[in-house]
C-alpha atoms as a PDB file:
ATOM      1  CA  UNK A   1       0.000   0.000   0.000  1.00  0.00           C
ATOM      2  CA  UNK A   2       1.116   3.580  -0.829  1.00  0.00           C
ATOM      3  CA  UNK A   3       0.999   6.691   1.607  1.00  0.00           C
ATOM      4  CA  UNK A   4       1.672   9.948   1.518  1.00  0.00           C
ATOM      5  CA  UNK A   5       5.355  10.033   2.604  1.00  0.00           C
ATOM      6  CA  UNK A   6       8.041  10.647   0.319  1.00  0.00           C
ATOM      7  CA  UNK A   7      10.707   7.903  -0.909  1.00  0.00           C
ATOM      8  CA  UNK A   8      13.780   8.126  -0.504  1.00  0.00           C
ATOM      9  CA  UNK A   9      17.330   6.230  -1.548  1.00  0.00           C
ATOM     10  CA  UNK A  10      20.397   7.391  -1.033  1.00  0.00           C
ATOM     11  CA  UNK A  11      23.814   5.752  -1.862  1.00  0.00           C
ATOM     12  CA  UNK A  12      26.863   7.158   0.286  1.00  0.00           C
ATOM     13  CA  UNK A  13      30.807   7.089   0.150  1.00  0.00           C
ATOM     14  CA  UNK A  14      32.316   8.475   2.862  1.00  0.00           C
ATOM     15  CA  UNK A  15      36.424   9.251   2.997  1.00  0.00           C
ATOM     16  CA  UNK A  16      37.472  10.294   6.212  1.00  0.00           C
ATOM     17  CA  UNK A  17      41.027  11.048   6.874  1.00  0.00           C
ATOM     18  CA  UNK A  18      42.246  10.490  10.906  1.00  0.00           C
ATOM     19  CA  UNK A  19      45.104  12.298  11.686  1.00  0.00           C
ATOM     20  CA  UNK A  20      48.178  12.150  13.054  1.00  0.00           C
ATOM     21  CA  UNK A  21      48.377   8.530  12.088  1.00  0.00           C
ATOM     22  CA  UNK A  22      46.472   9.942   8.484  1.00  0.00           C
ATOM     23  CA  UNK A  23      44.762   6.681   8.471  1.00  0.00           C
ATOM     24  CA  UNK A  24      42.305   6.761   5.244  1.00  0.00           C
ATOM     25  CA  UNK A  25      39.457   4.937   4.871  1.00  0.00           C
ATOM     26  CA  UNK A  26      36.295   4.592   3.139  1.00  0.00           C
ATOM     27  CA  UNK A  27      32.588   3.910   4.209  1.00  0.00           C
ATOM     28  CA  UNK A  28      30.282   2.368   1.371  1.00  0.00           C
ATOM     29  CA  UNK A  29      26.911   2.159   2.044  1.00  0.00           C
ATOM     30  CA  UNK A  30      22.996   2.530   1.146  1.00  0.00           C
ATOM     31  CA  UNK A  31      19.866   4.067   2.715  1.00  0.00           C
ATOM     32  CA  UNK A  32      16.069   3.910   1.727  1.00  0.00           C
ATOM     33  CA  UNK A  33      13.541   5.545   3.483  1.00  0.00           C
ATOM     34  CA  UNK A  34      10.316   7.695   3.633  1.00  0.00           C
ATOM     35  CA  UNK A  35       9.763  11.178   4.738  1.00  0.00           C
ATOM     36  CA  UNK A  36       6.705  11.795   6.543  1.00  0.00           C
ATOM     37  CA  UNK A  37       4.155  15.222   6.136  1.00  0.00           C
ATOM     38  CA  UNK A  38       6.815  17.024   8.585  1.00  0.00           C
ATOM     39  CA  UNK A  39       9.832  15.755   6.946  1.00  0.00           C
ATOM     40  CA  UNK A  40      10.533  12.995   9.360  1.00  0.00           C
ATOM     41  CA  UNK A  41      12.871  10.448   7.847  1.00  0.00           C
ATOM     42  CA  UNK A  42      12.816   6.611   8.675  1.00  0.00           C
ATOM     43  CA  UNK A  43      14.993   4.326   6.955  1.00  0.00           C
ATOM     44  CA  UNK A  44      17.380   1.135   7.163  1.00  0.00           C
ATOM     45  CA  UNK A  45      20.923   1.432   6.451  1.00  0.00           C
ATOM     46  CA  UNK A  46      23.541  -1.213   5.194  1.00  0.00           C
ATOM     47  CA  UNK A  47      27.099  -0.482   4.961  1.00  0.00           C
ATOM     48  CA  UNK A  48      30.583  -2.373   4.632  1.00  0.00           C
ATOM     49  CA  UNK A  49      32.680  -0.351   7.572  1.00  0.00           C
ATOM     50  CA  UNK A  50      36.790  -0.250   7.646  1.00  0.00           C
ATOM     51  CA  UNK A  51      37.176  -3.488   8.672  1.00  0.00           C
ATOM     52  CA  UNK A  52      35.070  -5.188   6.158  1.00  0.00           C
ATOM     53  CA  UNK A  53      32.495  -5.975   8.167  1.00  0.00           C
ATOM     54  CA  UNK A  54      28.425  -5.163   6.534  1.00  0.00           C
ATOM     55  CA  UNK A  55      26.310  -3.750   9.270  1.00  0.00           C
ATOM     56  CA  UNK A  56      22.609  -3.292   9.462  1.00  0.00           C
ATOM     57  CA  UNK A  57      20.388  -0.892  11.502  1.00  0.00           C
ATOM     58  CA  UNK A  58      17.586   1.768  11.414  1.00  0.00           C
ATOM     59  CA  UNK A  59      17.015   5.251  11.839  1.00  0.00           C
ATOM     60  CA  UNK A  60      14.859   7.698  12.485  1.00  0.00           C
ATOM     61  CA  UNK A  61      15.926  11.535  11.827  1.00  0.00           C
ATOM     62  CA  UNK A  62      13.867  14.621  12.960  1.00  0.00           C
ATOM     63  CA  UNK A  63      14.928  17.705  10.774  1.00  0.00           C
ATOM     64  CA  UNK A  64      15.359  21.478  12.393  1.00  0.00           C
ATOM     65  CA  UNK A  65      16.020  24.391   9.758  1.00  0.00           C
ATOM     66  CA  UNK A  66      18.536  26.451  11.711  1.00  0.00           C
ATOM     67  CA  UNK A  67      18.554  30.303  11.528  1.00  0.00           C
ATOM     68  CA  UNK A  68      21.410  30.667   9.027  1.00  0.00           C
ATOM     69  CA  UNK A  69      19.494  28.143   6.582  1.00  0.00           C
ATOM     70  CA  UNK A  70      21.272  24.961   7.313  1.00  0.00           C
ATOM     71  CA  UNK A  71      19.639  21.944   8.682  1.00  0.00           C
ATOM     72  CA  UNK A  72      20.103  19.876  11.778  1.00  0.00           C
ATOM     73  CA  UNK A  73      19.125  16.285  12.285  1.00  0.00           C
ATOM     74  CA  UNK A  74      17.876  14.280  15.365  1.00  0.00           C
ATOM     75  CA  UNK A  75      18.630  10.665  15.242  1.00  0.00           C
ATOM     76  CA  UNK A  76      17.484   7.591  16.811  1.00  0.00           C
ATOM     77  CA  UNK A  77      19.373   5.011  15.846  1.00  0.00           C
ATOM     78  CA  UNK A  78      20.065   0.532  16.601  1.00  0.00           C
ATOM     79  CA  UNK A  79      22.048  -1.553  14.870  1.00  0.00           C
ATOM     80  CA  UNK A  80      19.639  -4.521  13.847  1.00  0.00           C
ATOM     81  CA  UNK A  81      23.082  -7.119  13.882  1.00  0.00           C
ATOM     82  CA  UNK A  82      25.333  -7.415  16.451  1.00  0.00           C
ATOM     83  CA  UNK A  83      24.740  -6.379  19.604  1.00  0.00           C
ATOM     84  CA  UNK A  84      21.419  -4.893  18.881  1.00  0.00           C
ATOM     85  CA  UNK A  85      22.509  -1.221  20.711  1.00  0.00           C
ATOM     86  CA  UNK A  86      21.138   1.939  19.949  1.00  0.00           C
ATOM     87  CA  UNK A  87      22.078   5.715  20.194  1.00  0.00           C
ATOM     88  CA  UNK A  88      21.065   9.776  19.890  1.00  0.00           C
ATOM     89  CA  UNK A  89      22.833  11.762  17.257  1.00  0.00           C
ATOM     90  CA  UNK A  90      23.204  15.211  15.848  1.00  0.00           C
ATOM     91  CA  UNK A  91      24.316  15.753  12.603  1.00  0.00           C
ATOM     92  CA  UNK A  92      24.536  19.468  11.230  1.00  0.00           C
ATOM     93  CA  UNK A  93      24.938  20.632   7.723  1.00  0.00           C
ATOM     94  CA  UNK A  94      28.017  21.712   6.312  1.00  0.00           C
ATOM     95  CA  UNK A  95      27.971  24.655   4.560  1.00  0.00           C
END
């Protein structure tokens, strides 16, 4: 059955370089989602992390337009593998 929400499906790379030891390594990963009447994303994640391992979870992101125009999500997350645990995080927009 369709709804309202919006779909969404995002494929990611992310580089990140550590310093001092300027370890480099790469994330690869997918998301797919909806987006509710507010703009309230829930989606399941899969991604192969630095140590080859593919992890599983869910998520569910509440958006906040900040006064400068940027946006700032609140996450509930949990790993659906593994341990099962589950988190809060904030992730800002970089300009």
């Amino acid at each position: 059955m369709r709804t309202n929400s919006t779909y969404i499906k995002v494929f990611f790379v992310i580089s990140l370089i550590l310093r001092p030891a300027l370890l480099i390594f790469t994330i690869l990963g997918c998301l797919v989602g909806t987006a509710d009447r507010r703009g309230v994303l829930n989606f399941t994640y899969i991604h192969i992390n630095r140590e080859r391992e593919i992890r599983t979870g869910i998520c569910t992101s509440r958006p906040e337009m900040l006064p400068d125009g940027r946006i700032r999500l609140h996450e509930k997350w949990q790993w659906t593998d593994g341990d099962r645990s589950r988190g809060e995080s904030v992730l800002i927009e970089v300009e």
